[in-house]
C-alpha atoms as a PDB file:
ATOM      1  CA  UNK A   1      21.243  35.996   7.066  1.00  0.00           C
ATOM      2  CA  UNK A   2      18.779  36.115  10.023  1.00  0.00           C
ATOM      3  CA  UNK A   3      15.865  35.998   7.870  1.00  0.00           C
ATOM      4  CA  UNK A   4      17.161  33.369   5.855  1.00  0.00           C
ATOM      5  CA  UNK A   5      18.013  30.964   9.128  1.00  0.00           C
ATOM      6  CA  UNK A   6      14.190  32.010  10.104  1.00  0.00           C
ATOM      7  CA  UNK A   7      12.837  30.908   6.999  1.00  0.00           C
ATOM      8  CA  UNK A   8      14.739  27.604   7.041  1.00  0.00           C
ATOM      9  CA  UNK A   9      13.549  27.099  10.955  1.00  0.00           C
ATOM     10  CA  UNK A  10       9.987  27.761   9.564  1.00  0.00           C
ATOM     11  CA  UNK A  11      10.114  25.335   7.148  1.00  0.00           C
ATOM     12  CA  UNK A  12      11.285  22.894   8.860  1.00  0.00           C
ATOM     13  CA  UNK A  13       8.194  23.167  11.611  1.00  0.00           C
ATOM     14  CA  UNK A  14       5.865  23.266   9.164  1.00  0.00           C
ATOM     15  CA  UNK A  15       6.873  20.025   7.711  1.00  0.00           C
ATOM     16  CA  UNK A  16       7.243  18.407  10.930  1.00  0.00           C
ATOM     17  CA  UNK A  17       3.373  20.106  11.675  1.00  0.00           C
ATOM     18  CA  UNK A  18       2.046  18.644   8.381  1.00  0.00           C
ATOM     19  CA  UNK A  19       3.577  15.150   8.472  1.00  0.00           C
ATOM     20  CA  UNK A  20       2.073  14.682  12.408  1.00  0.00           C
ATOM     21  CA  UNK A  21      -1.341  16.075  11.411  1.00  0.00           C
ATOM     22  CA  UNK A  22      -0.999  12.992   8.282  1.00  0.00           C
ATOM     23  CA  UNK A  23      -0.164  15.315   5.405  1.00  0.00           C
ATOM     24  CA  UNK A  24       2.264  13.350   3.978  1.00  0.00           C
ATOM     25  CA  UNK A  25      -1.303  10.727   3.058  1.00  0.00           C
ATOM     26  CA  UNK A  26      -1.545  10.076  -0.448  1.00  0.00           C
ATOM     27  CA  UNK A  27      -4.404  11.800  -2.318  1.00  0.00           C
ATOM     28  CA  UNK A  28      -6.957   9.089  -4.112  1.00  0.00           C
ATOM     29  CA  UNK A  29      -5.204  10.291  -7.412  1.00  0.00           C
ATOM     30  CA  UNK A  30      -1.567   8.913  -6.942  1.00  0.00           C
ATOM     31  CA  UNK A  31      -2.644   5.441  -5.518  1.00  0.00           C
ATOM     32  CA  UNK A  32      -2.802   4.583  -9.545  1.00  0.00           C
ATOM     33  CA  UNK A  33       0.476   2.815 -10.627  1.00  0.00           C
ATOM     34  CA  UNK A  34       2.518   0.157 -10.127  1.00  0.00           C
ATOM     35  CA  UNK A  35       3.724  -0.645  -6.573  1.00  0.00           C
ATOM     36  CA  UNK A  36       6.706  -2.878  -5.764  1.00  0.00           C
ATOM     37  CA  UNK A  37       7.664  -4.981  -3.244  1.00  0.00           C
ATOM     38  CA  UNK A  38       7.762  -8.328  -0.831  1.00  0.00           C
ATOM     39  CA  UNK A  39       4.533 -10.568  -0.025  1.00  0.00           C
ATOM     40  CA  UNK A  40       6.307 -12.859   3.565  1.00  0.00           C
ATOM     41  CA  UNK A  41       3.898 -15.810   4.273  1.00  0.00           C
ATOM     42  CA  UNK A  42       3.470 -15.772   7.773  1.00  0.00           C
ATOM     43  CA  UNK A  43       2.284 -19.412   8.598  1.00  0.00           C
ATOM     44  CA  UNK A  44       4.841 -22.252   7.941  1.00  0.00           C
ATOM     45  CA  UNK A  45       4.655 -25.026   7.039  1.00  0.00           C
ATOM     46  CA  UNK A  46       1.509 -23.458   4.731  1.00  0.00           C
ATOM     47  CA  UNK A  47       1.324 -23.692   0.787  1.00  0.00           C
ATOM     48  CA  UNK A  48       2.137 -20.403   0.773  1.00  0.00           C
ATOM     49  CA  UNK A  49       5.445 -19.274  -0.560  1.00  0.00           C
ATOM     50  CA  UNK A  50       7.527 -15.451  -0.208  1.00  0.00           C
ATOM     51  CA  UNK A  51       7.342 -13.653  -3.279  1.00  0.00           C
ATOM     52  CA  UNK A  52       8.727 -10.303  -4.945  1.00  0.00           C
ATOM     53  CA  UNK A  53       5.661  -8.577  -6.363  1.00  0.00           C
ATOM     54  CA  UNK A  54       4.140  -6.116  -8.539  1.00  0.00           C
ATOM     55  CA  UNK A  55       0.867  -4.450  -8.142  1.00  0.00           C
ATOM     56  CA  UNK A  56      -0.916  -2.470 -10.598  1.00  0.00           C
ATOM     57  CA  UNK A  57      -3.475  -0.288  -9.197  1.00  0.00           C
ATOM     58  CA  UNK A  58      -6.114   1.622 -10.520  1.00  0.00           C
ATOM     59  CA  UNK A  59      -7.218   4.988 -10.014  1.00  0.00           C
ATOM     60  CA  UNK A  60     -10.281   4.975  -6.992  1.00  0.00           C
ATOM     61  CA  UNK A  61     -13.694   6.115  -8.572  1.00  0.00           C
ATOM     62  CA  UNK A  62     -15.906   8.338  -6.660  1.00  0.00           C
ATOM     63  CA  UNK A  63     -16.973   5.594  -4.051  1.00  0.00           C
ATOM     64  CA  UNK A  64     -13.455   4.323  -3.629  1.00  0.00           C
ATOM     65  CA  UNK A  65     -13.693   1.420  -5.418  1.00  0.00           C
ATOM     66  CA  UNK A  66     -10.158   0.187  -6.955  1.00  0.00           C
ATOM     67  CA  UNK A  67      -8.642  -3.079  -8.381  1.00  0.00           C
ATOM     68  CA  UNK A  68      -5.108  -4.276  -7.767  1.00  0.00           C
ATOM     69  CA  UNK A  69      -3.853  -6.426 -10.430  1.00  0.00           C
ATOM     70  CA  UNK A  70      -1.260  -8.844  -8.795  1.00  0.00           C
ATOM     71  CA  UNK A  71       1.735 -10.280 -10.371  1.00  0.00           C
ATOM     72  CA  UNK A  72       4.749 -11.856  -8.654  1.00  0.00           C
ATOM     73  CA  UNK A  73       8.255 -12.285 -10.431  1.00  0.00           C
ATOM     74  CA  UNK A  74       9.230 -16.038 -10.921  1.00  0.00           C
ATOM     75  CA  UNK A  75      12.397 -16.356 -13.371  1.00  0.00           C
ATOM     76  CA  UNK A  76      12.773 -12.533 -13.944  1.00  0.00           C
ATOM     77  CA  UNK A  77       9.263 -12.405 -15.345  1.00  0.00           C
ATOM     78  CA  UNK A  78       5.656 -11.144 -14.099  1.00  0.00           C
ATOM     79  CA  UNK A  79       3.441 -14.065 -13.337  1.00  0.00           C
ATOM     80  CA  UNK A  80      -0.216 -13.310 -13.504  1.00  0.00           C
ATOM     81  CA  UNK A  81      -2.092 -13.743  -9.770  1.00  0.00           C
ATOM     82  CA  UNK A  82      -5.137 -12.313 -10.131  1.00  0.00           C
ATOM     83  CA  UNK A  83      -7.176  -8.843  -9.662  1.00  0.00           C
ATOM     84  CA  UNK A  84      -8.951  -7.581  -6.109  1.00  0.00           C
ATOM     85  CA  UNK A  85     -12.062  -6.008  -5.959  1.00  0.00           C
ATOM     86  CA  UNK A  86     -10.744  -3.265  -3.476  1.00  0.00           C
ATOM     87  CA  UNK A  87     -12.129  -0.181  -1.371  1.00  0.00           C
ATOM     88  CA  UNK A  88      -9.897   3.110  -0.430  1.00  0.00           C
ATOM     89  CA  UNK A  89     -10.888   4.714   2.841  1.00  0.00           C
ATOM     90  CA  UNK A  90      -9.309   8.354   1.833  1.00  0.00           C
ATOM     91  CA  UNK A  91      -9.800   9.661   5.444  1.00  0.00           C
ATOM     92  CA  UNK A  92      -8.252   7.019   7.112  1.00  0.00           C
ATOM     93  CA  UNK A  93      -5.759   6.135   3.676  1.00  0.00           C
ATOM     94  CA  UNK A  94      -6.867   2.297   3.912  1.00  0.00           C
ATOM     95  CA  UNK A  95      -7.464   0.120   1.272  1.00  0.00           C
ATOM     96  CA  UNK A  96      -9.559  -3.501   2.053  1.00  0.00           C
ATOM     97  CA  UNK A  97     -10.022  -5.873  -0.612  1.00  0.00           C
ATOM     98  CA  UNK A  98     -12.427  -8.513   1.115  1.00  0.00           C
ATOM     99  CA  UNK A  99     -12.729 -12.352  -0.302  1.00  0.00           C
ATOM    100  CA  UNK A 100     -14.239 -15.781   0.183  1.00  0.00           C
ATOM    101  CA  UNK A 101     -10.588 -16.650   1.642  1.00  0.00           C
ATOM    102  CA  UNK A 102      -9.890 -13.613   3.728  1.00  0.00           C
ATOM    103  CA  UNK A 103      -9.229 -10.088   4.039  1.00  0.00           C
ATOM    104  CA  UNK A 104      -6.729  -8.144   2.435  1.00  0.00           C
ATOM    105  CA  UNK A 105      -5.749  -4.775   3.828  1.00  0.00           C
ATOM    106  CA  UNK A 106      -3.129  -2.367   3.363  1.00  0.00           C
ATOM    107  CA  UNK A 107      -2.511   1.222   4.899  1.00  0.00           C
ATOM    108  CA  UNK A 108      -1.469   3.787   2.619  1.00  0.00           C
ATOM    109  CA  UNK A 109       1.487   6.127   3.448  1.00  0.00           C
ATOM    110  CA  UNK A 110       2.742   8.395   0.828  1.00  0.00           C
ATOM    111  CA  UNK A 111       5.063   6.045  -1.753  1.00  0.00           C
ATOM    112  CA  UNK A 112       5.011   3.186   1.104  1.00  0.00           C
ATOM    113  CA  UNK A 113       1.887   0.336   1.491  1.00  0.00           C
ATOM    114  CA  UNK A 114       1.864  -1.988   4.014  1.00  0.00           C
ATOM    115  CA  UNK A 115      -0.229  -4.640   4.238  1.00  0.00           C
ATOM    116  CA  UNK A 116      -1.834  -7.950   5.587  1.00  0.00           C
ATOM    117  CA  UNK A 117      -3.502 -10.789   4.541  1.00  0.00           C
ATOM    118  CA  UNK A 118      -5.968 -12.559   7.257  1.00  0.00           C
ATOM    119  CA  UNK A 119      -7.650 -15.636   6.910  1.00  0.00           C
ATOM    120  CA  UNK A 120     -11.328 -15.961   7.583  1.00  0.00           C
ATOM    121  CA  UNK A 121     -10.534 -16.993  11.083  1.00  0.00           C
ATOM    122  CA  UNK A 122      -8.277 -14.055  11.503  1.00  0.00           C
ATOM    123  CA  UNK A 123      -4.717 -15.514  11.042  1.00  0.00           C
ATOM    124  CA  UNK A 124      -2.273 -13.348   9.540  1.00  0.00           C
ATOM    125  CA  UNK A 125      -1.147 -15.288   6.386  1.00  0.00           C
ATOM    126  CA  UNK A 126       0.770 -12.512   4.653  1.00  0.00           C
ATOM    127  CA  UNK A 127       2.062  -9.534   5.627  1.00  0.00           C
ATOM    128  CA  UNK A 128       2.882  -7.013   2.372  1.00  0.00           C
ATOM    129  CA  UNK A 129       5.428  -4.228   2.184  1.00  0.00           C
ATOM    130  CA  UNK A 130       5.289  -2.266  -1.430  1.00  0.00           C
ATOM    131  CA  UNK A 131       6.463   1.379  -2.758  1.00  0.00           C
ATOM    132  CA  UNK A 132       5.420   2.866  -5.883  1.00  0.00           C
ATOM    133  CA  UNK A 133       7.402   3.504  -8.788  1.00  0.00           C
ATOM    134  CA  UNK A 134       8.089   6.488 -10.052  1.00  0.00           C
END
């Protein structure tokens, strides 16, 4: 019994260890998929509208570079937005996808991305919070 209530106190600290030391990152491999969640527009009144989305991401090649097929949900059904030209930053689990109209950039953690959308001038337009599907 005391080895057994050792063992579980050992486990415990070691996931605690791993998940401060950023462990719990996702590996280049599983960013490929389909990621789920809401885009908020952050400047009203704006064009810009909230939407449910879908992202299909590829898998990173060996420089990083990714796309991220965008589609948001109008009626029940995928619309079509467009694809970003992307970069992953595996050390620091970052993914930028730069443009003529502003920066995207999300932080990676695990099944969760969060995200932004700036402006050229640095306003945040969007702010993006997506999980994968498993």
């Amino acid at each position: 019994m005391k080895n057994l209530l050792f063992a579980s106190v050992l486990l415990v600290g070691f996931i605690a260890v791993g998940s401060a030391c950023g462990v719990a990152a996702i590996d280049k491999d599983s960013l490929a998929g389909d990621w789920t969640g809401e885009s908020i527009c952050m400047i009203h009144p704006s064009p810009c509208h909230d939407e449910h989305v879908i992202y299909h991401i590829t898998e990173p090649d060996s420089a990083g570079k990714l796309q991220i097929n965008a589609d948001k949900i109008v009626d029940g059904k995928p619309e079509f937005m467009g694809t970003l030209d992307c970069i992953f930053d595996k050390e620091h689990s970052v993914i930028t996808c730069p443009m003529s109209q502003g920066l995207w950039e999300f932080t990676v953690n695990g099944l969760t991305m969060n995200g932004t959308l700036k402006l050229p001038d640095g306003k945040l337009y969007r702010k993006i919070s997506v999980k994968k599907k498993a």
